[in-house]
N, C-alpha and C. Protein backbone atom coordinates (compact mmCIF):
# COMPACT_ATOMS: atom_id res chain seq x y z
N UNK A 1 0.82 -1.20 0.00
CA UNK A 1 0.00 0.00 0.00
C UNK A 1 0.86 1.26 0.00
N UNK A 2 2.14 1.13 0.42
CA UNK A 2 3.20 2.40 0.79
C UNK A 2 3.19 2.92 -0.57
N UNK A 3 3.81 1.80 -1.69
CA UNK A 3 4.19 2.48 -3.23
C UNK A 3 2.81 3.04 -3.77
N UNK A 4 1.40 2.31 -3.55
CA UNK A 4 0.64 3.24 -4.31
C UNK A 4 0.33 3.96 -3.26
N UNK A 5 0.59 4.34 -2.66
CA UNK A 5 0.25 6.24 -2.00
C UNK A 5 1.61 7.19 -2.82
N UNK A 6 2.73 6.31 -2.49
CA UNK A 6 3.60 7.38 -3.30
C UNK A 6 3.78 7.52 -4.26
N UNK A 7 3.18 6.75 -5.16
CA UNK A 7 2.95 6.24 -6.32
C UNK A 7 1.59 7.54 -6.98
N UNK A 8 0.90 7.67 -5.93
CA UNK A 8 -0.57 8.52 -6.11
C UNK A 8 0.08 10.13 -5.95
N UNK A 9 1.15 10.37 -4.67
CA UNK A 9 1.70 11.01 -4.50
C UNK A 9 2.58 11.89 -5.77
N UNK A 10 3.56 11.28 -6.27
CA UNK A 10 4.03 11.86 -7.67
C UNK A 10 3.30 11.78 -8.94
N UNK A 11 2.16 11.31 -8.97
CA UNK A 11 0.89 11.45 -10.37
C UNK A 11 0.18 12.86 -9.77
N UNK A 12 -0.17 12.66 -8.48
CA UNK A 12 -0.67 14.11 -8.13
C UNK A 12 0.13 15.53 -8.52
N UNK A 13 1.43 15.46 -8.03
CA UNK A 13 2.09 16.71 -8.30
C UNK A 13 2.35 16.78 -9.91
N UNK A 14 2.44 15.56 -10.90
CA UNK A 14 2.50 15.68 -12.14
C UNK A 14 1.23 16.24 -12.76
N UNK A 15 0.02 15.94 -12.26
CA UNK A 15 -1.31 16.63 -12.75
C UNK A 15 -1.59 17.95 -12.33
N UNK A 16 -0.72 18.65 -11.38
CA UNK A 16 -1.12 19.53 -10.45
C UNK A 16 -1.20 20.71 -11.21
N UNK A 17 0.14 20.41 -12.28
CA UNK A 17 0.57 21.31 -13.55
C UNK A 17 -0.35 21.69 -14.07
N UNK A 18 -1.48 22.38 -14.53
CA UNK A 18 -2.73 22.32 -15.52
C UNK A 18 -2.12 23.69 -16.20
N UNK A 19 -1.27 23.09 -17.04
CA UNK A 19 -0.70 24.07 -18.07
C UNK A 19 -2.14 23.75 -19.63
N UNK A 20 -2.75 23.19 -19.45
CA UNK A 20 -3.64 22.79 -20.88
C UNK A 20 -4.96 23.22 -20.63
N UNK A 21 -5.25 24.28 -19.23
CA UNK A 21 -6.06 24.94 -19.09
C UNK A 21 -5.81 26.32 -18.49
N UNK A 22 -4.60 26.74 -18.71
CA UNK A 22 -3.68 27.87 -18.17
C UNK A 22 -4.71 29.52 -18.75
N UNK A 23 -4.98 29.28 -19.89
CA UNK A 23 -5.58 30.86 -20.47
C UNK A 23 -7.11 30.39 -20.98
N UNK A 24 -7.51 29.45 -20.42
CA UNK A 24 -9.07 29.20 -20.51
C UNK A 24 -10.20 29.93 -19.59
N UNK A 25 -10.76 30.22 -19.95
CA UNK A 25 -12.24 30.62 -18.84
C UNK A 25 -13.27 29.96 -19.00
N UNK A 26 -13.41 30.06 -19.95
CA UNK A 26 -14.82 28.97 -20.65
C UNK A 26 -15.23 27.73 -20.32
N UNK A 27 -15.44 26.93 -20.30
CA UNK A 27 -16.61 26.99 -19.48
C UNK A 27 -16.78 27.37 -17.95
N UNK A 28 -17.23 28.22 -17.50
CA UNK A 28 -17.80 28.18 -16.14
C UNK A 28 -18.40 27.23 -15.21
N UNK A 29 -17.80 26.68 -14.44
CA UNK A 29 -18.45 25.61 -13.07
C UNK A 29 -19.11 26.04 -12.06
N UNK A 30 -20.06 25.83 -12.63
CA UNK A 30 -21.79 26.03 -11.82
C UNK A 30 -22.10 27.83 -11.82
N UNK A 31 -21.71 28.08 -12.98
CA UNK A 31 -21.55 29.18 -13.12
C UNK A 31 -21.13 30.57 -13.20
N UNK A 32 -19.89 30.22 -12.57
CA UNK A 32 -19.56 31.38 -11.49
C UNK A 32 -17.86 30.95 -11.66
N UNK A 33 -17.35 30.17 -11.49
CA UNK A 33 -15.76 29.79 -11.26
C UNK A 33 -15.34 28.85 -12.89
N UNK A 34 -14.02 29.44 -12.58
CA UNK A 34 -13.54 29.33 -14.32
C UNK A 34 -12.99 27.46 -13.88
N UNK A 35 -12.85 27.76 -15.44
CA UNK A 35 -12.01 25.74 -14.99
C UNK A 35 -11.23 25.17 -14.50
N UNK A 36 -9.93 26.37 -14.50
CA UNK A 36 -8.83 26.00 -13.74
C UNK A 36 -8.86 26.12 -12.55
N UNK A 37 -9.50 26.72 -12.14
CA UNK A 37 -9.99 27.13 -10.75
C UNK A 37 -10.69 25.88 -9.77
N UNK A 38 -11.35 25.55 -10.62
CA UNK A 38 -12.24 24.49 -10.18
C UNK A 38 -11.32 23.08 -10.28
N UNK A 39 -10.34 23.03 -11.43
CA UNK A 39 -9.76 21.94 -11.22
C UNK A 39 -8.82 21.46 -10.02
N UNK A 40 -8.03 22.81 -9.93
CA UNK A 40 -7.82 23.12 -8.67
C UNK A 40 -7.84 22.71 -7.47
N UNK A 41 -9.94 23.24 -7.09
CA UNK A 41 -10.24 22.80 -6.18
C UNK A 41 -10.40 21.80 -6.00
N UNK A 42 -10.64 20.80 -7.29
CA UNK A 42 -10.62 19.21 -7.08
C UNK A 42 -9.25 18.37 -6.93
N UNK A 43 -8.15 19.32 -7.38
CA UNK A 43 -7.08 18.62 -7.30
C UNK A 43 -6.11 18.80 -5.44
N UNK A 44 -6.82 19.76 -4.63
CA UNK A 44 -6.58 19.97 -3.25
C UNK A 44 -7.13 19.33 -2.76
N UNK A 45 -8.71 18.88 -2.85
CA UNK A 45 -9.46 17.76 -2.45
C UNK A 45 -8.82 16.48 -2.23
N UNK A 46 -8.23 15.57 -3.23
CA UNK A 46 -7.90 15.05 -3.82
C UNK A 46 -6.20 14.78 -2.82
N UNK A 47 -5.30 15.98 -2.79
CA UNK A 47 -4.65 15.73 -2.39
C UNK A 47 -4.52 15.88 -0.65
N UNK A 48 -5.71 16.21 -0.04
CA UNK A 48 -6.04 16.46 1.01
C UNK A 48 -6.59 14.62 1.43
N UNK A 49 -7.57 14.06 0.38
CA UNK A 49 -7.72 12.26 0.56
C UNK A 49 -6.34 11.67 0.93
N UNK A 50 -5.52 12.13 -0.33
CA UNK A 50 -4.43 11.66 -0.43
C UNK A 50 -3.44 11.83 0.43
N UNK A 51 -3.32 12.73 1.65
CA UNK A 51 -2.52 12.49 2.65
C UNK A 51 -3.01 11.76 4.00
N UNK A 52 -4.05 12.00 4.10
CA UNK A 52 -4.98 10.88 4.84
C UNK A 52 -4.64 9.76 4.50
N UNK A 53 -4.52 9.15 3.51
CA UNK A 53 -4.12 7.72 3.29
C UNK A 53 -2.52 7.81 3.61
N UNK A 54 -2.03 8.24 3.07
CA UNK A 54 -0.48 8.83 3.47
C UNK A 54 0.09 8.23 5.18
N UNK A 55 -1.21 8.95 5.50
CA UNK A 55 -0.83 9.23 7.51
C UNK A 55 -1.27 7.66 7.91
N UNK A 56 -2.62 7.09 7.62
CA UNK A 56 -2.97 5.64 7.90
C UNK A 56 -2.13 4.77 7.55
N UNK A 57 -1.39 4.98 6.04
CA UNK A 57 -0.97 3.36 5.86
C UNK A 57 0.92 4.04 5.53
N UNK A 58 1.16 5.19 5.80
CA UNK A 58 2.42 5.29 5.79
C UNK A 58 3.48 5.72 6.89
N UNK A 59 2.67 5.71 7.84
CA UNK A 59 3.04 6.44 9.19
C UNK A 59 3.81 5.65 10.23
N UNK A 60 5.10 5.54 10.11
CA UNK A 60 5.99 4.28 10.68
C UNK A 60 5.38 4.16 12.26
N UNK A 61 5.54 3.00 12.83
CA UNK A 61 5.25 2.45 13.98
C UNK A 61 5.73 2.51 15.41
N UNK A 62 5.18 3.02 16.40
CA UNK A 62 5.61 3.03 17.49
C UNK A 62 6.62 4.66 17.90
N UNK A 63 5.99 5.42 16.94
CA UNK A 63 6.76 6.42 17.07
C UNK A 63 5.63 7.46 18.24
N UNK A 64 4.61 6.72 18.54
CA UNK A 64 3.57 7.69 19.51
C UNK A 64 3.58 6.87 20.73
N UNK A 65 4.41 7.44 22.10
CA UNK A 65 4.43 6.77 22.89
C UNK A 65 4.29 7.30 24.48
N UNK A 66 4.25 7.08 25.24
CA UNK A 66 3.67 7.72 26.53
C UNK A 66 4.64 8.56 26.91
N UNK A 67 4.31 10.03 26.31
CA UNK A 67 5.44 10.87 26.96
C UNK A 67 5.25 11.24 28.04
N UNK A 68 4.27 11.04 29.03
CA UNK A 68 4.27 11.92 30.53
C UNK A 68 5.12 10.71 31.55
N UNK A 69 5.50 9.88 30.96
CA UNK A 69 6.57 9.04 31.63
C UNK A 69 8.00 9.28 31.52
N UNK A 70 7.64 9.61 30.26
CA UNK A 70 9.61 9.55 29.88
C UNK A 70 10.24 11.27 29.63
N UNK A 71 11.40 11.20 30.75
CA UNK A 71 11.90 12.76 31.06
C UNK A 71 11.97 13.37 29.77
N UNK A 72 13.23 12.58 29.21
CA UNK A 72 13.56 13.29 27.74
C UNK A 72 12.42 13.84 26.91
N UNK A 73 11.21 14.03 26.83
CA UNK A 73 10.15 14.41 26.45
C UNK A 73 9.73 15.37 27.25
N UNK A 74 10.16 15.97 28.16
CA UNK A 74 9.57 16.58 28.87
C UNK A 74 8.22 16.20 29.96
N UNK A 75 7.85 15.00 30.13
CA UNK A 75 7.19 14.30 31.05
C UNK A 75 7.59 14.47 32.49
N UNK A 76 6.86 14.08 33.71
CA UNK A 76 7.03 14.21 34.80
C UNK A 76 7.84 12.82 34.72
N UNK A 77 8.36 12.35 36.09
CA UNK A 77 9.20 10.93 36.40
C UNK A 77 8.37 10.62 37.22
């Protein structure tokens, strides 16, 4: 699952580019917001899913651990 998140990870920043809608306006989304704009907002969406999965299935182990025990953390003894 690690490679396709990072895998999803560098297709995202390769699409992020929307150079092939750079001087478009036309059509309008839902009326009001141009295309790139809107693609945009689907492509933050998108990469906002995409770090969520990131944090669940890429988030190494045992790195969250009872700091009010242990000094070096600033915990009581």
């Amino acid at each position: 699952m690690k490679k396709l998140v990072y895998a999803m990870i560098v297709m995202l920043a390769l699409v992020h580019q929307d150079f092939w809608w750079w001087d478009r306006i036309d059509p309008l989304v839902f009326g009001f917001i141009p295309l790139g704009l809107a693609y945009q907002a689907g492509v933050s969406i998108v990469a906002a899913i995409l770090w969520a999965m990131a944090v669940k299935y890429c988030w190494p182990e045992g790195l969250e651990g009872d700091t009010a025990s242990n000094p070096a953390n600033g915990g009581d003894v």
